[in-house]
Protein backbone atom coordinates (compact mmCIF):
# COMPACT_ATOMS: atom_id res chain seq x y z
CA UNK A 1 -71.67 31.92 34.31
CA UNK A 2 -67.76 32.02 34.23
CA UNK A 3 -66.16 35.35 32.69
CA UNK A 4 -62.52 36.12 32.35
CA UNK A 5 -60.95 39.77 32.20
CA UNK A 6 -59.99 40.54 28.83
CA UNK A 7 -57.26 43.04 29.88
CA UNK A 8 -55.60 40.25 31.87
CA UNK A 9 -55.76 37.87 29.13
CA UNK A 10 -54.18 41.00 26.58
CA UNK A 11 -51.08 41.44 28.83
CA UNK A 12 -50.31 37.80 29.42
CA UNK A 13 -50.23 37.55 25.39
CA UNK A 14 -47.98 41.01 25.48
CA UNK A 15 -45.44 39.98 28.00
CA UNK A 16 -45.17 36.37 26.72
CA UNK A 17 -44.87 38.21 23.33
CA UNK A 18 -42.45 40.33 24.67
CA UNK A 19 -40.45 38.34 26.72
CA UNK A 20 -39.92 35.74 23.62
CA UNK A 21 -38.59 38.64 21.33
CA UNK A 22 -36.43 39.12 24.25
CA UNK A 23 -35.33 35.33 24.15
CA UNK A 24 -34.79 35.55 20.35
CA UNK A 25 -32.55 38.92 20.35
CA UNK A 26 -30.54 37.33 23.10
CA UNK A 27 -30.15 34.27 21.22
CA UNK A 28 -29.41 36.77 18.02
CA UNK A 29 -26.76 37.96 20.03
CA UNK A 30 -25.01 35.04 21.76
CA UNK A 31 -24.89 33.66 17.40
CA UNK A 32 -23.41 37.59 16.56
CA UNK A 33 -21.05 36.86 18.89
CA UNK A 34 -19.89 33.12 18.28
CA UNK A 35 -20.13 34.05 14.58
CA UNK A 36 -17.62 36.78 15.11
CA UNK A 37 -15.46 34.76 17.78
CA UNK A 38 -15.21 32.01 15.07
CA UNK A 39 -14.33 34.56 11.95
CA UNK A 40 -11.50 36.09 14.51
CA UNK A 41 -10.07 32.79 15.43
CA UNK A 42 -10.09 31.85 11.62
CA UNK A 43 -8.48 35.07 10.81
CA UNK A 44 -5.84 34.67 13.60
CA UNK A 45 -5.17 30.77 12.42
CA UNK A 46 -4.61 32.19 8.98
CA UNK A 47 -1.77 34.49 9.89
CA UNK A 48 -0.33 32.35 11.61
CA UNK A 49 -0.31 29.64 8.99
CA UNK A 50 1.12 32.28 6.89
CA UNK A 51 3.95 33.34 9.45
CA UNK A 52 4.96 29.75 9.65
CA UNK A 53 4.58 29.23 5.81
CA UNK A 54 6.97 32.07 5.03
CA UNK A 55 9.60 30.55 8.23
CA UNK A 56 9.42 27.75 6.97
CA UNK A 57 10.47 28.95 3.35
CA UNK A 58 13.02 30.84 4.85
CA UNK A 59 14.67 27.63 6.52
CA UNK A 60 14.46 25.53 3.53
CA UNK A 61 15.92 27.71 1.24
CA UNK A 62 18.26 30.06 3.28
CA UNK A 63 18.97 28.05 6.52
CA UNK A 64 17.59 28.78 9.73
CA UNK A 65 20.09 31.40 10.03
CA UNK A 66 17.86 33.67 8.18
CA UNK A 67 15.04 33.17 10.52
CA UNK A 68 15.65 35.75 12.90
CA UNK A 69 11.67 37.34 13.95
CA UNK A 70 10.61 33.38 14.72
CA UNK A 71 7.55 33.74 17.11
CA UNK A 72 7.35 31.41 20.67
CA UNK A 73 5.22 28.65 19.75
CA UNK A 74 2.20 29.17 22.23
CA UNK A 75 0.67 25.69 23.74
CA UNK A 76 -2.56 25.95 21.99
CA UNK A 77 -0.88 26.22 18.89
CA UNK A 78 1.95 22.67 19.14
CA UNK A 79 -0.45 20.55 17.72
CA UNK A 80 -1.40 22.28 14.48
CA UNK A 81 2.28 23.37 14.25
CA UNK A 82 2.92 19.35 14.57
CA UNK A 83 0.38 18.77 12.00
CA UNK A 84 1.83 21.46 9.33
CA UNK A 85 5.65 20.93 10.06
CA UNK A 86 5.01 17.58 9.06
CA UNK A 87 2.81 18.32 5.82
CA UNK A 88 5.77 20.34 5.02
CA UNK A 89 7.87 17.73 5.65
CA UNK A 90 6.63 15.28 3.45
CA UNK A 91 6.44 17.74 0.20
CA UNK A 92 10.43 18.63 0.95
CA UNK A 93 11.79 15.46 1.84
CA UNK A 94 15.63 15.19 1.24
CA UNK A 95 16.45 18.89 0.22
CA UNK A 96 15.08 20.64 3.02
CA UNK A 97 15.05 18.10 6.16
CA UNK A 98 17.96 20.25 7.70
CA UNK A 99 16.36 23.57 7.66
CA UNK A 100 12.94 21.93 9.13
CA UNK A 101 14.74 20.28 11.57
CA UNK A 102 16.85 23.10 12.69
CA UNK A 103 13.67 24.81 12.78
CA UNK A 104 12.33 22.25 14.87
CA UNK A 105 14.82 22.72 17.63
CA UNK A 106 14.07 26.63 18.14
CA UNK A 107 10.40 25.88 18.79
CA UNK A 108 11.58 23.21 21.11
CA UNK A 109 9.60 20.29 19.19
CA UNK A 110 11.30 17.52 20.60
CA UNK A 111 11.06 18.44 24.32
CA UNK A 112 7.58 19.15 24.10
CA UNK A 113 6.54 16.17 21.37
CA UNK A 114 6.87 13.86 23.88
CA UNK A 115 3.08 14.21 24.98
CA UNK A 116 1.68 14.15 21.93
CA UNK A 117 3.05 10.38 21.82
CA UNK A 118 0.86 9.56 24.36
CA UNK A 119 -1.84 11.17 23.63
CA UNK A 120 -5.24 8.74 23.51
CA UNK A 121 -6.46 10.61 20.46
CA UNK A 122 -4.98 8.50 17.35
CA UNK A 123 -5.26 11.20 14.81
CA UNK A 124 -3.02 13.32 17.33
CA UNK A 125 -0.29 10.14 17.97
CA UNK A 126 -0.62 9.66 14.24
CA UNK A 127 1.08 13.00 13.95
CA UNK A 128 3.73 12.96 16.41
CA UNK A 129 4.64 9.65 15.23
CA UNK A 130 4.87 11.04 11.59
CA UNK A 131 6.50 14.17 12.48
CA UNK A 132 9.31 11.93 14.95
CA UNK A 133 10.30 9.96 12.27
CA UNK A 134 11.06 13.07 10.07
CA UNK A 135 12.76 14.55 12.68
CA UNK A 136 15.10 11.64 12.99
CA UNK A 137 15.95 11.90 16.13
CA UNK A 138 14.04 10.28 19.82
CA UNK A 139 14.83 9.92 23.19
CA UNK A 140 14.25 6.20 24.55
CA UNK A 141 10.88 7.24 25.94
CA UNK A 142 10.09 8.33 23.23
CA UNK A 143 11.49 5.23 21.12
CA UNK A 144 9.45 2.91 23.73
CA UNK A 145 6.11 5.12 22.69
CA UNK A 146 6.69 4.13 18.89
CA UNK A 147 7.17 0.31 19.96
CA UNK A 148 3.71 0.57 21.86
CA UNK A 149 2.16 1.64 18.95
CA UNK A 150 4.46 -0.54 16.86
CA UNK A 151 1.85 -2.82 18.50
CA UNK A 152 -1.36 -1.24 18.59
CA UNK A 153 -4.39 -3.37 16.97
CA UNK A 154 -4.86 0.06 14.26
CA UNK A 155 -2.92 -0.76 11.55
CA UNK A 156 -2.31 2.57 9.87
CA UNK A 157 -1.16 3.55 13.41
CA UNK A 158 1.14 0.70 13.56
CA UNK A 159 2.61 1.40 10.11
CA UNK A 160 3.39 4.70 10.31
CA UNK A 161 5.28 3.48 13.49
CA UNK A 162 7.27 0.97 11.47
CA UNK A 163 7.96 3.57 8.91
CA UNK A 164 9.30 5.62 11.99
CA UNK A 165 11.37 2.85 13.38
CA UNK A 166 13.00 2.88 9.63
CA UNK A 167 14.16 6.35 10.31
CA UNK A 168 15.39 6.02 13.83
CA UNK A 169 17.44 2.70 14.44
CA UNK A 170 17.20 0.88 11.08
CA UNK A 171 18.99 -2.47 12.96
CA UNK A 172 16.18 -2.29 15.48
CA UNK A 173 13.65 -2.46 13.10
CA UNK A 174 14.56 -4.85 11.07
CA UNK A 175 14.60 -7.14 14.15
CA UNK A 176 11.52 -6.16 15.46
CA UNK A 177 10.26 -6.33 11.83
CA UNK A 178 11.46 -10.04 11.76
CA UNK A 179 9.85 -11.06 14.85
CA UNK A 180 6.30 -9.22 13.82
CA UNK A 181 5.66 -10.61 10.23
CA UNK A 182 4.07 -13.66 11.29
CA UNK A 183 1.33 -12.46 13.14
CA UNK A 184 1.15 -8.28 11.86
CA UNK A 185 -1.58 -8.03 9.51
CA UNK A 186 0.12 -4.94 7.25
CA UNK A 187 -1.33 -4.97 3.91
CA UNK A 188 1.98 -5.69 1.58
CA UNK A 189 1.47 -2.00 -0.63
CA UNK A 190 1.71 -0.22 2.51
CA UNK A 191 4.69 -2.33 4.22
CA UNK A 192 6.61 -2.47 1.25
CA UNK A 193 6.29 1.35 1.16
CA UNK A 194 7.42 1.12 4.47
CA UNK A 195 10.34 -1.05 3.67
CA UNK A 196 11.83 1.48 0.78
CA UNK A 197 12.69 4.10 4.03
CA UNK A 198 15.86 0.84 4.58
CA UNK A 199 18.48 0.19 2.86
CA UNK A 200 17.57 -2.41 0.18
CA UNK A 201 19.94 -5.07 0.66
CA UNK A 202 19.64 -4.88 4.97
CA UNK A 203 15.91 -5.20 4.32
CA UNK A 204 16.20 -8.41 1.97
CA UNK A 205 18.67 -10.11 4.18
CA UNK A 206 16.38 -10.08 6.89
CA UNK A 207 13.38 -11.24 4.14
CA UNK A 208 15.79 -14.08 2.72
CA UNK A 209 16.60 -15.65 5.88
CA UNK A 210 12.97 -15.88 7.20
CA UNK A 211 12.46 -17.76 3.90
CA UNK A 212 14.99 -20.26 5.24
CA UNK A 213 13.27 -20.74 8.49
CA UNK A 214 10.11 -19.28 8.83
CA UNK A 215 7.09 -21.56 8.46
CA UNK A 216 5.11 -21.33 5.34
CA UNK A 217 2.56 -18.60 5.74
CA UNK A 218 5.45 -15.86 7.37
CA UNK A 219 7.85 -17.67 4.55
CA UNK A 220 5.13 -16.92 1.69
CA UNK A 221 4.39 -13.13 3.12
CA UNK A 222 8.49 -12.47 3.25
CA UNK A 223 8.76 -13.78 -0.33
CA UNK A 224 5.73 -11.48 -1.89
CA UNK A 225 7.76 -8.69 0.18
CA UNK A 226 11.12 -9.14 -1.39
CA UNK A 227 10.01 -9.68 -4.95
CA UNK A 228 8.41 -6.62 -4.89
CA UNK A 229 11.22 -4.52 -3.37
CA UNK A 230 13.60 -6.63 -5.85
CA UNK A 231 10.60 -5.74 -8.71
CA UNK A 232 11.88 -9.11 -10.02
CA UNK A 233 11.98 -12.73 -9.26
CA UNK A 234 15.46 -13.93 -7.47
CA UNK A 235 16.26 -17.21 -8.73
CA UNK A 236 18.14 -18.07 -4.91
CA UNK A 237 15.17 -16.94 -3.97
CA UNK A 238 12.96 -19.22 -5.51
CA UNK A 239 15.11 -21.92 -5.61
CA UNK A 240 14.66 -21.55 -1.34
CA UNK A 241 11.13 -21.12 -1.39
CA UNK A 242 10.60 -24.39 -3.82
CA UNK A 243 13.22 -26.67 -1.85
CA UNK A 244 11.45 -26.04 1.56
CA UNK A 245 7.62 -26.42 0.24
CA UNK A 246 7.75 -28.19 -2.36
CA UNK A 247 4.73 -30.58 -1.57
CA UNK A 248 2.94 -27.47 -0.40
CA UNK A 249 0.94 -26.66 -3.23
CA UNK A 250 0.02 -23.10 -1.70
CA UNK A 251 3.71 -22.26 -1.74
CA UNK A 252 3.66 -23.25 -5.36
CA UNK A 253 0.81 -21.40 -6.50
CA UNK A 254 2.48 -17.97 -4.36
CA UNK A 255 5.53 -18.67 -6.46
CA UNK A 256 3.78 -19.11 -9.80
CA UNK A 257 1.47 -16.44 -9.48
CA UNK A 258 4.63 -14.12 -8.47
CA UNK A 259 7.28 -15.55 -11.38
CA UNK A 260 7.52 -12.98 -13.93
CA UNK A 261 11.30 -13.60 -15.31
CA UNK A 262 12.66 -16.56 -17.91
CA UNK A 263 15.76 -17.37 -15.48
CA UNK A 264 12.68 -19.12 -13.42
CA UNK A 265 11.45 -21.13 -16.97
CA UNK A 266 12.87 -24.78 -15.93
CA UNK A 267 11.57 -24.42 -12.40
CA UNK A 268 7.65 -23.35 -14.21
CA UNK A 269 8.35 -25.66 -16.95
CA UNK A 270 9.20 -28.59 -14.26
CA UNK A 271 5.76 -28.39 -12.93
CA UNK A 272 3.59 -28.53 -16.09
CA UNK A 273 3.42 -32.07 -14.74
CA UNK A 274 2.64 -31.73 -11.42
CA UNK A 275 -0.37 -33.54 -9.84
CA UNK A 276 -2.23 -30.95 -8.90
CA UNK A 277 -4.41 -29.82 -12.29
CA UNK A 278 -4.35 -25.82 -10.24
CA UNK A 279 -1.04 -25.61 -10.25
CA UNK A 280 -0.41 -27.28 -13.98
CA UNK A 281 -3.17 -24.49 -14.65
CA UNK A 282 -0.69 -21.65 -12.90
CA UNK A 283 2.38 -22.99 -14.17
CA UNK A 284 0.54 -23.15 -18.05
CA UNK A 285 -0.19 -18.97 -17.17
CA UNK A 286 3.48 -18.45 -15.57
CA UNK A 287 5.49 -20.03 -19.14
CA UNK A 288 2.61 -17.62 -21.28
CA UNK A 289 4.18 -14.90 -19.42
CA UNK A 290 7.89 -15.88 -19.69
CA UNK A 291 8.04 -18.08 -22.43
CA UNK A 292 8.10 -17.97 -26.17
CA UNK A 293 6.97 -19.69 -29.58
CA UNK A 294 9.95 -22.08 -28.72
CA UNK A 295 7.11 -23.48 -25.81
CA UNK A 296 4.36 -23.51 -28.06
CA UNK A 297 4.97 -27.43 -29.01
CA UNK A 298 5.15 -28.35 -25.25
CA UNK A 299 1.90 -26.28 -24.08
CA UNK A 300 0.07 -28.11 -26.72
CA UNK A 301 0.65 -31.47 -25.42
CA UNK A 302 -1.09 -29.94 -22.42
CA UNK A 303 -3.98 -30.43 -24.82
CA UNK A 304 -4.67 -33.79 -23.54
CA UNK A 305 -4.76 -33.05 -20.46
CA UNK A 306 -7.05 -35.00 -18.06
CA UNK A 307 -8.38 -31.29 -16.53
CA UNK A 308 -11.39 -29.38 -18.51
CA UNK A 309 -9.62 -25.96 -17.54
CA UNK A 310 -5.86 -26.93 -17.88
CA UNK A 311 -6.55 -27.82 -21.67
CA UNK A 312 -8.15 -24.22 -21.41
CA UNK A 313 -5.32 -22.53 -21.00
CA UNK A 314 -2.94 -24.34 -22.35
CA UNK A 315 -4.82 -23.37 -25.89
CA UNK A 316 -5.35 -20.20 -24.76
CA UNK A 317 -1.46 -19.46 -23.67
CA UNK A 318 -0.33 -21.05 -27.17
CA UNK A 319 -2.19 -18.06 -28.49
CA UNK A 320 -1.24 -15.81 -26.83
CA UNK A 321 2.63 -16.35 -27.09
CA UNK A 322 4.74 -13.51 -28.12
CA UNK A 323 5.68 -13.90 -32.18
CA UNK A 324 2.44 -16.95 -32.63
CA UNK A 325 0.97 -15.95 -35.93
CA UNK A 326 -1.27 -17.32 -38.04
CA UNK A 327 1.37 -19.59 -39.66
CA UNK A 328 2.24 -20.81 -36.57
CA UNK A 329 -1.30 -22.13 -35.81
CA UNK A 330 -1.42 -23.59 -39.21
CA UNK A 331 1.63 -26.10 -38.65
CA UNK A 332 0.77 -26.23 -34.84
CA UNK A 333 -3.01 -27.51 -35.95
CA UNK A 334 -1.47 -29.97 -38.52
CA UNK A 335 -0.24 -31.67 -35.26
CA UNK A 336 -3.25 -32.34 -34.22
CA UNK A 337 -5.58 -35.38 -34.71
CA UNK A 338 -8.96 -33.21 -37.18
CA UNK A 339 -12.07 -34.08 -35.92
CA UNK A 340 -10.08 -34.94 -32.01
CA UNK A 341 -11.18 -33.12 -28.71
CA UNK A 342 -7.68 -30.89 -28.55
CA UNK A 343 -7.99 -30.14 -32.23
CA UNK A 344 -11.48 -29.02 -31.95
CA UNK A 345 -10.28 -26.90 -28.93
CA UNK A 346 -7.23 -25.27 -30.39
CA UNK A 347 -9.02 -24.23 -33.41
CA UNK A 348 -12.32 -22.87 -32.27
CA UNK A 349 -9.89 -20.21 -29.42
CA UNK A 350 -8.30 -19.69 -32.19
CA UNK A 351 -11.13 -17.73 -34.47
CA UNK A 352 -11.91 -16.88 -31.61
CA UNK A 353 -8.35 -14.83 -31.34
CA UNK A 354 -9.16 -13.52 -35.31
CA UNK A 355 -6.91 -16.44 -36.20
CA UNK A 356 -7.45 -16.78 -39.94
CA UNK A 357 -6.65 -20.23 -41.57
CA UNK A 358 -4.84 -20.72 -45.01
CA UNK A 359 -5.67 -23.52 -47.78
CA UNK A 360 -2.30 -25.51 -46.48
CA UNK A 361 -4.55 -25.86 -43.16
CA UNK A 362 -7.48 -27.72 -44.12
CA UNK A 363 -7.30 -31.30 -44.18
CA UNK A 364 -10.01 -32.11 -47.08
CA UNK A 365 -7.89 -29.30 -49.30
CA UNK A 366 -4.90 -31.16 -48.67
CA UNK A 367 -6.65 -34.68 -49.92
């Protein structure tokens, strides 16, 4: 019969024992020492975020004059020195861009920003790109960096090197701005924001004469642009945009969906009677927004309109017209045919709107 030695068995359990409580204080150790590694690095990071805090204080309120104990800026440390001059930089804009920039030059930023540009890291281009267009300044490498990623398929990457274009060469821009809109797929919020780093007026020029010969989708993305840096509709504007498409009915609906002033009432008021029931529909909505109880008699022949919706909101608009009470509905009804399809219409929307009618109103009263 087989038999094993129990005292060989006991000390192959002890030295497997022991040699794993070995393995696990090692492994203890090696964590002890990362953990403390880590704790000193954050400790060292946080002085020196401090240091640079209070130099950069110093600069923005005193002048870089004052900043006489400035430490070199060690390799390792450019990148999160990029990242926080920036951050900086975007909470002090205007007041203290000379005493960052100054700064800037004793650390040597723009000799050695140059290879962040080309870094293949995005988040790390993201921040030199940022941080060159605060400092205002590039060399034309570095200018033809921005215009690769002026390109790049990311698009926050490609707007933040619009944006710092705009602070560079503001001519430049503009003309590569001109050639891109047709085919850069910006969202408008974050190009406009982009536009407001330009002058106003250079930025619209460029927008106004796309309008004159751009073709209609570039023509209908330049007009959304400049209505919203004008925060108003331009009646030259709109009087280009309507002379070059008018038999496009999406260039119509961009313009009625956009039209938020009265000088643009004879233009909205002109195509109540277009062909198309969606944009009789839009241009019903546009005069709602611009017009007044003076339009209430034309919107309500709108109430025989061959289109389910346009007779809609034509009622609907009348209602909601600035100054339409309920007297208003009272002689407006008394217009009406009792018992017709419009009349019906007009005055079930308007209980609906709490409308409340008088004794004048009804017709059997009246008999």
């Amino acid at each position: 019969m087989f038999t094993t030695n129990s005292d060989v068995i006991l000390d192959i359990v002890i030295a497997a024992t022991l040699g794993f409580l070995s393995l696990c204080g090692v492994l203890l150790l090696i964590a002890g020492l990362f953990r403390w590694q880590s704790r000193r690095s954050l400790l060292r990071e946080r002085k020196l975020t401090e240091l640079w805090q209070a130099h950069f204080h110093q600069a923005i309120c005193d002048g870089t004059l004052a900043v006489s104990d400035m430490p070199r800026l060690k390799r390792r440390h450019r990148k999160d020195f990029l990242e926080y001059w920036s951050q900086v930089h975007a909470y002090v804009r205007g007041s203290g861009d000379k005493g960052l920039n100054e700064l800037a030059h004793l650390v040597d930023l723009p000799r050695w920003l140059t290879r962040y540009l080309s870094d293949p890291r995005i988040s790390v281009r993201l921040s030199a790109i940022t941080a060159l267009g605060y400092f205002g300044k590039a060399t034309a490498t570095q200018e033809r960096y921005v215009l690769r990623a002026l390109e790049s398929k990311n698009r926050l990457l490609s707007i933040t090197a619009l944006r710092c274009l705009m602070s560079l060469n503001v001519e430049r821009t503009l003309g590569e701005l001109a050639n891109r809109l047709a085919f850069m797929n910006w969202s408008d919020s974050r190009l406009v924001s982009a536009l407001k780093e330009a002058p106003r007026e250079q930025v619209l020029a460029v927008l106004d004469n796309a309008l004159h010969d751009a073709p209609l989708p570039r023509a209908l993305k330049c007009y959304r642009l400049a209505e919203q840096l004008r925060g108003y509709t331009d009646q030259q504007t709109t009087d280009t945009l309507l002379e070059r498409f008018a038999d496009q009915e999406a260039a119509l609906s961009q313009f009625l969906r956009l039209v938020n002033t009265p000088s643009s009432r004879p233009q909205v008021i002109t195509l109540l009677s277009h062909p198309s029931a969606n944009i009789r529909a839009q241009a019903i909505m546009a005069l709602g927004r611009i017009g007044d109880t003076s339009d209430a008699d034309r919107l309500l022949t709108m109430l025989d309109d061959s289109d389910n919706w346009v007779r809609y909101d034509a009622a609907a608009t009348i209602l909601l017209l600035p100054g339409i009470g309920n007297t208003q509905i009272d002689h407006l009804l008394t217009q009406l045919d009792e018992g017709s399809p419009a009349h019906m219409l007009f005055y079930s929307l308007a209980h609906t709107f709490h409308y409340s009618s008088t004794p004048t109103v009804s017709a059997g009263a009246a008999q």
